[in-house]
C-alpha atoms as a PDB file:
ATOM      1  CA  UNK A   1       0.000   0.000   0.000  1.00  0.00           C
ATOM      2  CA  UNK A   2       3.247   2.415   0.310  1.00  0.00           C
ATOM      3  CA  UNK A   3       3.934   1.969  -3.089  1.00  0.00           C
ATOM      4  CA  UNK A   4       1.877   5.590  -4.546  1.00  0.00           C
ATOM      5  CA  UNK A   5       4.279   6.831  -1.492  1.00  0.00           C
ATOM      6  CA  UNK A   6       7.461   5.630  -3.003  1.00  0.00           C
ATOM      7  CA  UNK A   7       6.543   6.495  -6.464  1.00  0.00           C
ATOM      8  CA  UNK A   8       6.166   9.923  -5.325  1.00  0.00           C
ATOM      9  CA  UNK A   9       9.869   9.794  -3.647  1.00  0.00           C
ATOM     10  CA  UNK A  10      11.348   8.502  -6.565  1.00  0.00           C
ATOM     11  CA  UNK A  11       9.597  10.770  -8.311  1.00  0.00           C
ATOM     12  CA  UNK A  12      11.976  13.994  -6.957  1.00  0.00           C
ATOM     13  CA  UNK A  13      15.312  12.158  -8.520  1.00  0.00           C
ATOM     14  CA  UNK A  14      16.886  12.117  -5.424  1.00  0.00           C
ATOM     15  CA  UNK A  15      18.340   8.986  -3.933  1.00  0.00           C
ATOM     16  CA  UNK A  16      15.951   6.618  -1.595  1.00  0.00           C
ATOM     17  CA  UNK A  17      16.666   4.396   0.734  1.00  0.00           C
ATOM     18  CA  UNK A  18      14.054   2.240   1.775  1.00  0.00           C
ATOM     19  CA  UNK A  19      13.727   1.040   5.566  1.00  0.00           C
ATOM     20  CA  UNK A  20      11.454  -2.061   6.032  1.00  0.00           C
ATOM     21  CA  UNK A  21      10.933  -5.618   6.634  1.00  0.00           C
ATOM     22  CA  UNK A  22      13.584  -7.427   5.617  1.00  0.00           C
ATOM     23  CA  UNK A  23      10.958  -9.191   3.283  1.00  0.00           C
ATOM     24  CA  UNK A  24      10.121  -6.244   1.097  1.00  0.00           C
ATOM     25  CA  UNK A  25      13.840  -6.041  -0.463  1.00  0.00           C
ATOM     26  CA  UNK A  26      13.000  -8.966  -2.845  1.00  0.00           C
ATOM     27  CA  UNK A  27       9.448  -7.213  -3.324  1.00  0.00           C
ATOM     28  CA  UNK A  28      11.189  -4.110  -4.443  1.00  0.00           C
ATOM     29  CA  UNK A  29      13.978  -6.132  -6.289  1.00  0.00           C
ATOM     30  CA  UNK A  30      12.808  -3.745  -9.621  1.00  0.00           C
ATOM     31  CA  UNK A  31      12.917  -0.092  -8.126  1.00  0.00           C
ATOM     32  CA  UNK A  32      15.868   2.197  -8.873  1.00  0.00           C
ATOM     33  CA  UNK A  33      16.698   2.493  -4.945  1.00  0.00           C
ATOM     34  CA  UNK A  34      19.952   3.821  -3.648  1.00  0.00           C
ATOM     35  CA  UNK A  35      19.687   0.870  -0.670  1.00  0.00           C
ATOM     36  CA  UNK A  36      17.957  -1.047   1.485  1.00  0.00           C
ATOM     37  CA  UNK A  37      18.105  -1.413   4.971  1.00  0.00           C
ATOM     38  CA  UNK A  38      16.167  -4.319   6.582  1.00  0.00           C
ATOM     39  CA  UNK A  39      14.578  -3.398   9.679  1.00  0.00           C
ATOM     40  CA  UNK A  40      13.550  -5.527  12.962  1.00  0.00           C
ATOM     41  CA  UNK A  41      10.956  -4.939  16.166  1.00  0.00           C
ATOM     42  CA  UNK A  42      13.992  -3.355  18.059  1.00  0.00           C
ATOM     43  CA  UNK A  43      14.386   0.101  17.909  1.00  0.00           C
ATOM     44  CA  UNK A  44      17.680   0.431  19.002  1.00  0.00           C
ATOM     45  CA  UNK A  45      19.038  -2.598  16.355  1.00  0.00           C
ATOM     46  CA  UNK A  46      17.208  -0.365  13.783  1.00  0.00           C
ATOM     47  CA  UNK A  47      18.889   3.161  15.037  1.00  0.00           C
ATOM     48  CA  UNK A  48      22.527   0.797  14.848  1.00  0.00           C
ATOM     49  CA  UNK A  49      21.850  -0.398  11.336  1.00  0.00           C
ATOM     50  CA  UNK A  50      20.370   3.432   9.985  1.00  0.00           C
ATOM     51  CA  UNK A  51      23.361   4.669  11.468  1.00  0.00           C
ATOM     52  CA  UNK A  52      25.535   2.118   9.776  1.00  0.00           C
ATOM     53  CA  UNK A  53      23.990   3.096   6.885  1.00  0.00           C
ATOM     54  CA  UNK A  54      24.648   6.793   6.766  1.00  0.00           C
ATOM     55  CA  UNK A  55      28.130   6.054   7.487  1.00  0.00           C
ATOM     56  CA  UNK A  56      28.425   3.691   4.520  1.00  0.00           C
ATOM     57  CA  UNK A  57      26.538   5.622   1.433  1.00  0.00           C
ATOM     58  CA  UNK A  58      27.621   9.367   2.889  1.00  0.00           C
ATOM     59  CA  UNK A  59      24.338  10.831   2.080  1.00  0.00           C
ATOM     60  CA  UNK A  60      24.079  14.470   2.056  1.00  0.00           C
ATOM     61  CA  UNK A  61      21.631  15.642   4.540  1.00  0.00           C
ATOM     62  CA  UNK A  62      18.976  12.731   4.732  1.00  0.00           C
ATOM     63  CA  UNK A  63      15.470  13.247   5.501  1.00  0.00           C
ATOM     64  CA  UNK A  64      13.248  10.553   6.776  1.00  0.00           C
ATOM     65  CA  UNK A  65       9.501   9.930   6.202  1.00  0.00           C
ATOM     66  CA  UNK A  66       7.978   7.219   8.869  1.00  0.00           C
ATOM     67  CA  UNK A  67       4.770   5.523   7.240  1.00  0.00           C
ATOM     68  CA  UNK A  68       4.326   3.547  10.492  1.00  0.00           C
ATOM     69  CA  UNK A  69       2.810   5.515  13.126  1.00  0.00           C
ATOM     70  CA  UNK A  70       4.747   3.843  16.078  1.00  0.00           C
ATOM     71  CA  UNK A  71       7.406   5.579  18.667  1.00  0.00           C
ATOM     72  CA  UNK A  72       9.685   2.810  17.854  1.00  0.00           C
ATOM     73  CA  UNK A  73      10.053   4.325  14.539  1.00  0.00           C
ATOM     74  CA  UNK A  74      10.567   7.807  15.589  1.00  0.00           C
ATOM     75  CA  UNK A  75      12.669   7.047  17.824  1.00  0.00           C
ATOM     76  CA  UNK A  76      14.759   4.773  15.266  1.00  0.00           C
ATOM     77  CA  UNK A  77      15.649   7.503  13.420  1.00  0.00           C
ATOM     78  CA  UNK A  78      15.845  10.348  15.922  1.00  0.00           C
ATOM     79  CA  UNK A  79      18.852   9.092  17.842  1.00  0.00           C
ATOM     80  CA  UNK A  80      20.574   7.529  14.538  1.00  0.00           C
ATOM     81  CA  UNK A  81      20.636  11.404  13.571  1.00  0.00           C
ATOM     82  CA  UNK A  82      17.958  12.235  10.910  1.00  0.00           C
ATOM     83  CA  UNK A  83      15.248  14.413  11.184  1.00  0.00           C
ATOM     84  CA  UNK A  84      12.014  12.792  10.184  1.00  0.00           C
ATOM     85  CA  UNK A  85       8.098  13.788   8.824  1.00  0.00           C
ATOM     86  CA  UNK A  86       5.429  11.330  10.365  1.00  0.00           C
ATOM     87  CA  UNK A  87       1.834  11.164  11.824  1.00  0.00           C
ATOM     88  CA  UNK A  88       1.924  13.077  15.123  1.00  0.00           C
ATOM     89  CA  UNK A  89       0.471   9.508  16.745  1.00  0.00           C
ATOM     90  CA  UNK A  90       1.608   7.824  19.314  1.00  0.00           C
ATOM     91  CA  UNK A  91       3.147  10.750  21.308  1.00  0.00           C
ATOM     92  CA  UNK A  92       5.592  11.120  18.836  1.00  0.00           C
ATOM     93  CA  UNK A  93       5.015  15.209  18.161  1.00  0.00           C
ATOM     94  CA  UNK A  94       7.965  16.314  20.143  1.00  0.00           C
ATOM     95  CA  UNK A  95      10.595  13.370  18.814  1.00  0.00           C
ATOM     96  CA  UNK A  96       9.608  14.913  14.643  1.00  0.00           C
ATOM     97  CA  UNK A  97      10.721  17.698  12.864  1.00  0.00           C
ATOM     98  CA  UNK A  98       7.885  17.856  10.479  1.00  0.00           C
ATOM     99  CA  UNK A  99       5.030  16.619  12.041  1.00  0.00           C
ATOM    100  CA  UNK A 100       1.685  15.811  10.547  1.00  0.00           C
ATOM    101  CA  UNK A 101      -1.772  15.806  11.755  1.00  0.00           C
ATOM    102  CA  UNK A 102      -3.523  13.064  10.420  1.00  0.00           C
ATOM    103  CA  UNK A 103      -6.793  13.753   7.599  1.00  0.00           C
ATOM    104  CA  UNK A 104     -10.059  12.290   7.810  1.00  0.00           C
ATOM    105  CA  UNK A 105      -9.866   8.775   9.849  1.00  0.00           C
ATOM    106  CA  UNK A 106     -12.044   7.080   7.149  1.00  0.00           C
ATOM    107  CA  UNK A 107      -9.221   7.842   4.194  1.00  0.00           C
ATOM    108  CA  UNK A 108      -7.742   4.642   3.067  1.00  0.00           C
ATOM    109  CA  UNK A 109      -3.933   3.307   3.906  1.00  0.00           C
ATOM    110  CA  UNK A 110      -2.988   4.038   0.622  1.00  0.00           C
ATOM    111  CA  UNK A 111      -4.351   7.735   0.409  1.00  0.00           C
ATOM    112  CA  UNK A 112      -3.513   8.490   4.013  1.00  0.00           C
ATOM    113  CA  UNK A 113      -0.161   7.510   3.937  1.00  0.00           C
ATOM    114  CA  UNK A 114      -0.138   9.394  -0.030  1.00  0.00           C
ATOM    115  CA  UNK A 115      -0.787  12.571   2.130  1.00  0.00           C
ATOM    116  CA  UNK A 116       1.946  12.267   4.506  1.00  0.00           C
ATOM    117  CA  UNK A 117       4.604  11.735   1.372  1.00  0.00           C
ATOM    118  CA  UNK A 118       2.733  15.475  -0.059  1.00  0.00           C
ATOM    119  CA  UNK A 119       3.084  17.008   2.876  1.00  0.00           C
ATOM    120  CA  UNK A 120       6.923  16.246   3.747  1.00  0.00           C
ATOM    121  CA  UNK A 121       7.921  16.764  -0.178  1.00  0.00           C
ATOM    122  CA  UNK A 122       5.698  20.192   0.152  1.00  0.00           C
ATOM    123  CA  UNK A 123       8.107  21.066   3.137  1.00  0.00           C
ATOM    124  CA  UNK A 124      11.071  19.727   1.783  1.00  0.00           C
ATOM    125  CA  UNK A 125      10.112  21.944  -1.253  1.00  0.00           C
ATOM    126  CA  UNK A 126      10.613  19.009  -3.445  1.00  0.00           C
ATOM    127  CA  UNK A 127       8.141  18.501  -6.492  1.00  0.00           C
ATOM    128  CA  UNK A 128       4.574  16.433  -6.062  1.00  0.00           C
ATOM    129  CA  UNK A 129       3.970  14.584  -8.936  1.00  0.00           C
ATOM    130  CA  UNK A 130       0.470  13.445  -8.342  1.00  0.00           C
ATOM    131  CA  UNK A 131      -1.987  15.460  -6.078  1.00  0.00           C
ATOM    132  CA  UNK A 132      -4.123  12.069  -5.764  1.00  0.00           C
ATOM    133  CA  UNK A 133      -2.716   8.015  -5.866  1.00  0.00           C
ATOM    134  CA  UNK A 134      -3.843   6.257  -9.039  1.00  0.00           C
ATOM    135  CA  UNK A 135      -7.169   4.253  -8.587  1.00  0.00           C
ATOM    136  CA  UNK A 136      -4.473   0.797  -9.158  1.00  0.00           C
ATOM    137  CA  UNK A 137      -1.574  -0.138  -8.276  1.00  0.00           C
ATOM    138  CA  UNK A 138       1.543  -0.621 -10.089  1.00  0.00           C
ATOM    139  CA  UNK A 139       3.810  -2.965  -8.885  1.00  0.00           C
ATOM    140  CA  UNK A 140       7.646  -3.477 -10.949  1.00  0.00           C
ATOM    141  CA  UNK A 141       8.364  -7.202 -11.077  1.00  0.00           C
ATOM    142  CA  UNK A 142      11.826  -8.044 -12.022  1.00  0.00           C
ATOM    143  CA  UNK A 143      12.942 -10.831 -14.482  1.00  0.00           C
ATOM    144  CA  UNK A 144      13.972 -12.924 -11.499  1.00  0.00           C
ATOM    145  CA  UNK A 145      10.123 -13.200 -10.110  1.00  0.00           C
ATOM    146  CA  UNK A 146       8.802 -13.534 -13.542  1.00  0.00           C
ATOM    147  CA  UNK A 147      11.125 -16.996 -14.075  1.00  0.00           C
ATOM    148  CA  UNK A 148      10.435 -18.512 -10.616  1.00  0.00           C
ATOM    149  CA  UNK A 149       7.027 -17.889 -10.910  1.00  0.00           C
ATOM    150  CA  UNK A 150       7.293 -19.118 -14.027  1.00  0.00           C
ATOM    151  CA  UNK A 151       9.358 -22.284 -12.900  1.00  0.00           C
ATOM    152  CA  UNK A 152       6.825 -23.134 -10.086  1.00  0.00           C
ATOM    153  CA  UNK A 153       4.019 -23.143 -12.709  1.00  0.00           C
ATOM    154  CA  UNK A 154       5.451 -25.337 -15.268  1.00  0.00           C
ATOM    155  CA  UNK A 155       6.716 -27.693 -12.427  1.00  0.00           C
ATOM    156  CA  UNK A 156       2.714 -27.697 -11.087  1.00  0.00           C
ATOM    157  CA  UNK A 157       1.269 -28.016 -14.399  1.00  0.00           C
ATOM    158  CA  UNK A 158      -0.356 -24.684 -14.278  1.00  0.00           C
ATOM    159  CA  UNK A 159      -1.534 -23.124 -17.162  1.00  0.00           C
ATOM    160  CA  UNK A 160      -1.761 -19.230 -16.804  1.00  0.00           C
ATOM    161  CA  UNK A 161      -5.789 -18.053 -16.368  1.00  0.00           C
ATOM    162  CA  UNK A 162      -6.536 -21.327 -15.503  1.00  0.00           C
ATOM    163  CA  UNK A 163      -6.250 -22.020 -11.968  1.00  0.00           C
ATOM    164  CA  UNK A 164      -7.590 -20.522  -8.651  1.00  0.00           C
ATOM    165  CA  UNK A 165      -5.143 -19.469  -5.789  1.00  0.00           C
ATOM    166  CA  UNK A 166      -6.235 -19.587  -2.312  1.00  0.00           C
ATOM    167  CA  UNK A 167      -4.244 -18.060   0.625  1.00  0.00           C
ATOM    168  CA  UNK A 168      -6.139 -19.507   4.298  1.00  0.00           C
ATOM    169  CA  UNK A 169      -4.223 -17.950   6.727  1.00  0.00           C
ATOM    170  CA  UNK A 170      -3.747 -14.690   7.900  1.00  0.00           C
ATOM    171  CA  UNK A 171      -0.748 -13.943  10.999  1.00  0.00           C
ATOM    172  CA  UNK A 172      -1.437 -12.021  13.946  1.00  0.00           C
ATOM    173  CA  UNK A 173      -5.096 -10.960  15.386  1.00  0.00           C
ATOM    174  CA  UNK A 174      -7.137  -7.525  14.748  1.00  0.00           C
ATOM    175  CA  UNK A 175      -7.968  -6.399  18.290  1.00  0.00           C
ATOM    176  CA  UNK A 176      -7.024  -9.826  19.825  1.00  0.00           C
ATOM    177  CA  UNK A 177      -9.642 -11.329  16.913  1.00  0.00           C
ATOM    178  CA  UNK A 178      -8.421 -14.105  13.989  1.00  0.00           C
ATOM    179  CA  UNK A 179      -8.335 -12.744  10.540  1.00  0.00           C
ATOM    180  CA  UNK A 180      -9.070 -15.579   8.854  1.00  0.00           C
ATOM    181  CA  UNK A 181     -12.289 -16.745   7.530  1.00  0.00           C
ATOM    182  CA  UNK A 182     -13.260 -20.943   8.152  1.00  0.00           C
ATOM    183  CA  UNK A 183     -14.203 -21.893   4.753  1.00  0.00           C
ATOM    184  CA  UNK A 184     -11.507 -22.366   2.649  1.00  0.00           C
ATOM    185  CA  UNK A 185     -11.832 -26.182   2.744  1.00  0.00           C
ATOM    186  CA  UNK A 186     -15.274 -26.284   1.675  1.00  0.00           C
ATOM    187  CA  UNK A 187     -14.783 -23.701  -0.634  1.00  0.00           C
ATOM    188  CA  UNK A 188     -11.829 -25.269  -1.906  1.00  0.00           C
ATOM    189  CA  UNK A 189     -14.057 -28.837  -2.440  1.00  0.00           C
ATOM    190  CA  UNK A 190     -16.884 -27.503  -4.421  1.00  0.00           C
ATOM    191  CA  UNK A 191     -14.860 -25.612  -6.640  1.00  0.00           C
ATOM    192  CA  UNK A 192     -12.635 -28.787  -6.999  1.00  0.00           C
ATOM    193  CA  UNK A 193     -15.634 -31.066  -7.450  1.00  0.00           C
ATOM    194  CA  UNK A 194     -16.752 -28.812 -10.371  1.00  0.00           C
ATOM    195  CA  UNK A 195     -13.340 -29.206 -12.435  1.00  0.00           C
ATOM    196  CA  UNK A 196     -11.082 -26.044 -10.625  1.00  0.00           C
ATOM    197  CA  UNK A 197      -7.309 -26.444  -9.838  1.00  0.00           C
ATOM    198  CA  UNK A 198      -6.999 -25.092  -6.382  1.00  0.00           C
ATOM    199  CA  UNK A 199      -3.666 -24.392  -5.058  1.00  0.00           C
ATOM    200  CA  UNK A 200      -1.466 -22.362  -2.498  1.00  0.00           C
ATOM    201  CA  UNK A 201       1.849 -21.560  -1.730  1.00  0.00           C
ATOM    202  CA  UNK A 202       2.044 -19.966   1.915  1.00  0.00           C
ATOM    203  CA  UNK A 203       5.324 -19.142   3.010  1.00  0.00           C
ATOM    204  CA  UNK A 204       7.442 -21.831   4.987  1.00  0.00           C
ATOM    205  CA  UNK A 205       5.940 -20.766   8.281  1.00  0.00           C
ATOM    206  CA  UNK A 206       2.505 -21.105   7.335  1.00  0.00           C
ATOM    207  CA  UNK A 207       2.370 -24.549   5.510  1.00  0.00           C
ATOM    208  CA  UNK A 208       1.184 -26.105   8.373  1.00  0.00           C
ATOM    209  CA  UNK A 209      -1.244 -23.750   8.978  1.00  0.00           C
ATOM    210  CA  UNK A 210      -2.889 -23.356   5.782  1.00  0.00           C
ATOM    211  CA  UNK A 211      -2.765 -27.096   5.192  1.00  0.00           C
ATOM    212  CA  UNK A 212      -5.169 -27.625   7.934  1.00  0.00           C
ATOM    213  CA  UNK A 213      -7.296 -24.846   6.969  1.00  0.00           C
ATOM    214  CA  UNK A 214      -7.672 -26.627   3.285  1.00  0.00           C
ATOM    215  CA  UNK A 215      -6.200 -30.337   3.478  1.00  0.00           C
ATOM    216  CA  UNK A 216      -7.574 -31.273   0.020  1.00  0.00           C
ATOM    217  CA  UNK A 217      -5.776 -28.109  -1.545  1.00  0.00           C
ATOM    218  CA  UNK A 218      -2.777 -28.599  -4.158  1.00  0.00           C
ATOM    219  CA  UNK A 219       0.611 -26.843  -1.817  1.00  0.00           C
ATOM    220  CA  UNK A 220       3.096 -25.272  -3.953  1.00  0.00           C
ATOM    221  CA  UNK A 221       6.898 -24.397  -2.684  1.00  0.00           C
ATOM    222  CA  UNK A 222       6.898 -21.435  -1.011  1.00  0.00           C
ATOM    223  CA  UNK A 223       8.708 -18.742  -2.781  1.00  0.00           C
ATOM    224  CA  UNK A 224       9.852 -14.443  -2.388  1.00  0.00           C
ATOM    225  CA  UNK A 225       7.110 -11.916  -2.259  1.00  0.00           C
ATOM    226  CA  UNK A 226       7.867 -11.185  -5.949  1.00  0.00           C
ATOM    227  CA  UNK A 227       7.303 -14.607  -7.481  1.00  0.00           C
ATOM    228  CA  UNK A 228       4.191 -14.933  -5.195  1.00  0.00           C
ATOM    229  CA  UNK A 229       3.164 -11.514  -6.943  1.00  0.00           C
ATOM    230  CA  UNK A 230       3.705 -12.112 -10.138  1.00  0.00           C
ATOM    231  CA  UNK A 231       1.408 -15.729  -9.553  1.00  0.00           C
ATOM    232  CA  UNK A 232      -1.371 -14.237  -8.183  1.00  0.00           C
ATOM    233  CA  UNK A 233      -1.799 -12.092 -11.582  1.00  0.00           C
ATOM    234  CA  UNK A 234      -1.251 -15.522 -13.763  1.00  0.00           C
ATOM    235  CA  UNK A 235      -4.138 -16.953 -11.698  1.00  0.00           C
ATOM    236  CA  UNK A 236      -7.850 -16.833 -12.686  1.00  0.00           C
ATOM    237  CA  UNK A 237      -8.306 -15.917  -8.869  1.00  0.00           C
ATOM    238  CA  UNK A 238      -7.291 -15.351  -6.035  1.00  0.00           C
ATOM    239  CA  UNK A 239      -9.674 -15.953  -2.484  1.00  0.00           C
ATOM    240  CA  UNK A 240      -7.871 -14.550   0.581  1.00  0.00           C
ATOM    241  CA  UNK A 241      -8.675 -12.912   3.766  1.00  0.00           C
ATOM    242  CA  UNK A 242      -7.927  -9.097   4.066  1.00  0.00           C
ATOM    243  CA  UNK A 243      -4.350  -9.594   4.753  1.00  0.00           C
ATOM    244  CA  UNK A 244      -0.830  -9.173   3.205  1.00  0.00           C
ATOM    245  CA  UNK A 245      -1.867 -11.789  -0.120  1.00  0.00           C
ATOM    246  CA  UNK A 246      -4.439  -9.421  -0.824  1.00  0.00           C
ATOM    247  CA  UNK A 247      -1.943  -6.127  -0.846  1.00  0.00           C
ATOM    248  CA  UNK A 248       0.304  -8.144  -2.611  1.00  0.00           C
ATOM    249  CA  UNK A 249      -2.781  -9.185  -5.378  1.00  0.00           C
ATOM    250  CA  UNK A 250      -4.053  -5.335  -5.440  1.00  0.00           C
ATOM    251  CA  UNK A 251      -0.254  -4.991  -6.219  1.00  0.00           C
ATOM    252  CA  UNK A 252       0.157  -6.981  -9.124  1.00  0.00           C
ATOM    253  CA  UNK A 253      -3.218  -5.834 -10.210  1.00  0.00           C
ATOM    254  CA  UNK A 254      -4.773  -9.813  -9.878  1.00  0.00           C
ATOM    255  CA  UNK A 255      -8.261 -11.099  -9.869  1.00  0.00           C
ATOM    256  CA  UNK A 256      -9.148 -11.621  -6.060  1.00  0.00           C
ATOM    257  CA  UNK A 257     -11.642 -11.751  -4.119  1.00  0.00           C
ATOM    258  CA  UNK A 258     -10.878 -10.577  -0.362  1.00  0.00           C
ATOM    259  CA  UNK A 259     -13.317 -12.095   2.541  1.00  0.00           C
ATOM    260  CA  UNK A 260     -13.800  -9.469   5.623  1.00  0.00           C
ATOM    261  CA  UNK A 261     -15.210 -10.000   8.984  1.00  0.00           C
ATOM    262  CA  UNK A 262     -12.936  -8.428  11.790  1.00  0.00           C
ATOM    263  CA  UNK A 263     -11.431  -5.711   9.705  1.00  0.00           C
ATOM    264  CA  UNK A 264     -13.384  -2.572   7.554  1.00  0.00           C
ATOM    265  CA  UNK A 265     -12.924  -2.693   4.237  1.00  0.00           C
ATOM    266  CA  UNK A 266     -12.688   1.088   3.230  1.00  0.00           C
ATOM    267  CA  UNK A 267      -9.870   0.943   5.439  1.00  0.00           C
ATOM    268  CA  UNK A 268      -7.532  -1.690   4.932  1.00  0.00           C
ATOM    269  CA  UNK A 269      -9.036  -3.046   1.736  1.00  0.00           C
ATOM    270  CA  UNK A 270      -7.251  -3.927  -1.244  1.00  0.00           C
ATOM    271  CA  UNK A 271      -6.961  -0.705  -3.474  1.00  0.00           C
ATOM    272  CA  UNK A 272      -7.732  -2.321  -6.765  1.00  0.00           C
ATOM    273  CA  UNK A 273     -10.407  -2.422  -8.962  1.00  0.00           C
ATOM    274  CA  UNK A 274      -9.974  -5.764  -9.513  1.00  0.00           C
ATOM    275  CA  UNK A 275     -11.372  -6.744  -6.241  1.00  0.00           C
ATOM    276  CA  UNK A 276     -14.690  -8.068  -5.236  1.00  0.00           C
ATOM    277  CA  UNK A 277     -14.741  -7.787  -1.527  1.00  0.00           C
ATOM    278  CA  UNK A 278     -16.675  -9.913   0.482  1.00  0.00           C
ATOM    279  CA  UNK A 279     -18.124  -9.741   3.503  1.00  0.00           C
ATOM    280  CA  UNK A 280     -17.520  -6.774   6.279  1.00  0.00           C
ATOM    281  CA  UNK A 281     -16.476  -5.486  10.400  1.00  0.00           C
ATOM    282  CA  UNK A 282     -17.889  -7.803  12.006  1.00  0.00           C
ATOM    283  CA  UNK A 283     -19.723 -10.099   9.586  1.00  0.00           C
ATOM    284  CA  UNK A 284     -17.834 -12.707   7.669  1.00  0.00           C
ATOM    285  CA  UNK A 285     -19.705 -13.318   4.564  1.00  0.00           C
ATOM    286  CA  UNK A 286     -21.536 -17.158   4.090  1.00  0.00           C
ATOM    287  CA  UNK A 287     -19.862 -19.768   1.848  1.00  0.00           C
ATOM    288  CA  UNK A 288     -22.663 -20.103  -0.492  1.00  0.00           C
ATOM    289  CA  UNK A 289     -21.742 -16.342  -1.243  1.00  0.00           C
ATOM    290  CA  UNK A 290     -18.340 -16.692  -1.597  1.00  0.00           C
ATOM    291  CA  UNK A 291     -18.835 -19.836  -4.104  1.00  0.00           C
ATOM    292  CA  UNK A 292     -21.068 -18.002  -5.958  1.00  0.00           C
ATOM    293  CA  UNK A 293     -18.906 -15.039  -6.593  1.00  0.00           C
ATOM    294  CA  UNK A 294     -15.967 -17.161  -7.880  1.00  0.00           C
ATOM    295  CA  UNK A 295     -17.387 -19.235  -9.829  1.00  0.00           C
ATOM    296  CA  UNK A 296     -18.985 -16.387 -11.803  1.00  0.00           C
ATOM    297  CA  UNK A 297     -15.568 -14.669 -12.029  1.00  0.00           C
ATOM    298  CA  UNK A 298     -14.075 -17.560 -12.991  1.00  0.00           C
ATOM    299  CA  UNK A 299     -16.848 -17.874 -16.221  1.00  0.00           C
ATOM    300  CA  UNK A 300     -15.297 -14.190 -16.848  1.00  0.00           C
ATOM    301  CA  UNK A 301     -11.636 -15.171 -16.880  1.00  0.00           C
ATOM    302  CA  UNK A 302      -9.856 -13.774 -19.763  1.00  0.00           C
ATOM    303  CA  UNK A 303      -8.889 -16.773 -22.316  1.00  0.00           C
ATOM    304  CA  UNK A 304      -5.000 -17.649 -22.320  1.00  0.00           C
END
């Protein structure tokens, strides 16, 4: 959902270093970025390895922008030297030098975190190039994903269009609730019993997991964000739970259908128009709904 963000940054022709996961370096494999530095839940780890950074790449006053709204973020960057724009959240007013009250709570991820990039580029008098993100997405692949998708398909026997890609699980809780919805494996039965391939390829850590959410489901090798990307757009569809997979499908601009029932959708939805989105706070939608709605998108699918 940062990506409108980092468009914008790159935008200026000034170097950027990105600061994030250590999973989203392979995700952003294809951007022009003058480094990456993978980040962890410690605050004072992440100050060392900014720090590190600076020292290494000797870039001329730096300027940070924090997307997350946390203290440990602020506070990251404030003691490894580099004065920082962010959401005023969290206590964090006093620890910023530019900071930001947030717009309307009901704004989307994407567009609220769109107006914190405007508003530190308008006081960094650096050029905006777009006043508004784009209604999609538009994720880079590289060559690399492109292959080992590519190799994981022809291994599978999966013919591009022609399969459906479920994702079952979704880590952590909303508000100490489960994110994931408890049909998959019937779901995944009925659409097999009519002719579908059904597959998924959850990370290593999930297997387990998502194998006992739909035991009758075809498991691929788990592979990098950016392979798993680029598959979700060769699928017919995708069926997940409002979670990373769906970010990740709105991404690489993929059929999908996203099931709700702990989180709002105008909120952390996927921002794509190719999503149907199913269900909503505090209401998961029925499986006769959600079988419904993919097979009738699958009668749409493009031909190969």
């Amino acid at each position: 959902m940062s990506l409108p963000s980092l468009e914008l940054l790159l935008h200026t022709g000034l170097p950027v270093v990105v600061c994030a996961r250590p999973w989203a370096q392979d995700l952003l494999a294809a951007y022009p970025l003058a480094g990456f530095v993978p980040m962890t839940s410690s605050w004072r780890t992440n100050r060392a390895s900014v720090r590190q950074h600076l020292k290494q790449s000797r870039l001329p006053a730096p300027r940070g922008l924090l997307l997350p709204d946390s203290l440990s973020s602020a506070l990251s960057f404030r003691f490894a030297g580099i004065p920082c724009a962010g959401y005023r959240d969290d206590g964090r007013s006093l620890i910023l030098r530019w900071p930001c009250r947030k717009p309307d709570a009901s704004l989307h991820a994407v567009q609220s975190w769109h107006y914190l990039t405007r508003y530190a580029l308008k006081h960094w008098q650096l050029p905006v190039a777009h006043a508004e993100p784009a209604p999609e997405l538009d994720w880079r692949p590289a060559a690399l994903h492109e292959q080992q998708a590519a190799k994981v398909m022809a291994e599978a026997g999966l013919a591009s269009g022609r399969f459906i890609l479920i994702a079952p699980t979704a880590t952590g809780l909303h508000k100490g609730r489960i994110k994931a919805w408890t049909g998959f494996d019937s779901l995944s039965q009925s659409l097999q019993a009519r002719g579908f391939t059904v597959v998924m390829a959850p990370p290593a850590g999930e297997q387990a997991a998502a194998q006992a959410a739909a035991p009758s489901v075809q498991l691929l090798p788990a592979m990098g964000l950016g392979a798993f990307a680029v598959l979700t757009h060769a699928a017919g569809l995708v069926v997940c739970n409002d979670s990373g997979v769906s970010h990740l499908a709105a991404a690489a601009r993929a059929r999908q259908i996203t099931l709700f029932g702990v989180t709002d959708p105008l909120r952390t939805g996927p921002w794509s128009n190719q999503a149907t989105r199913l269900g909503r706070l505090d209401h998961w939608p029925s499986a006769p709904d959600v079988l419904s709605t993919a097979l009738t998108l699958m009668e749409n699918v493009p031909s190969a």
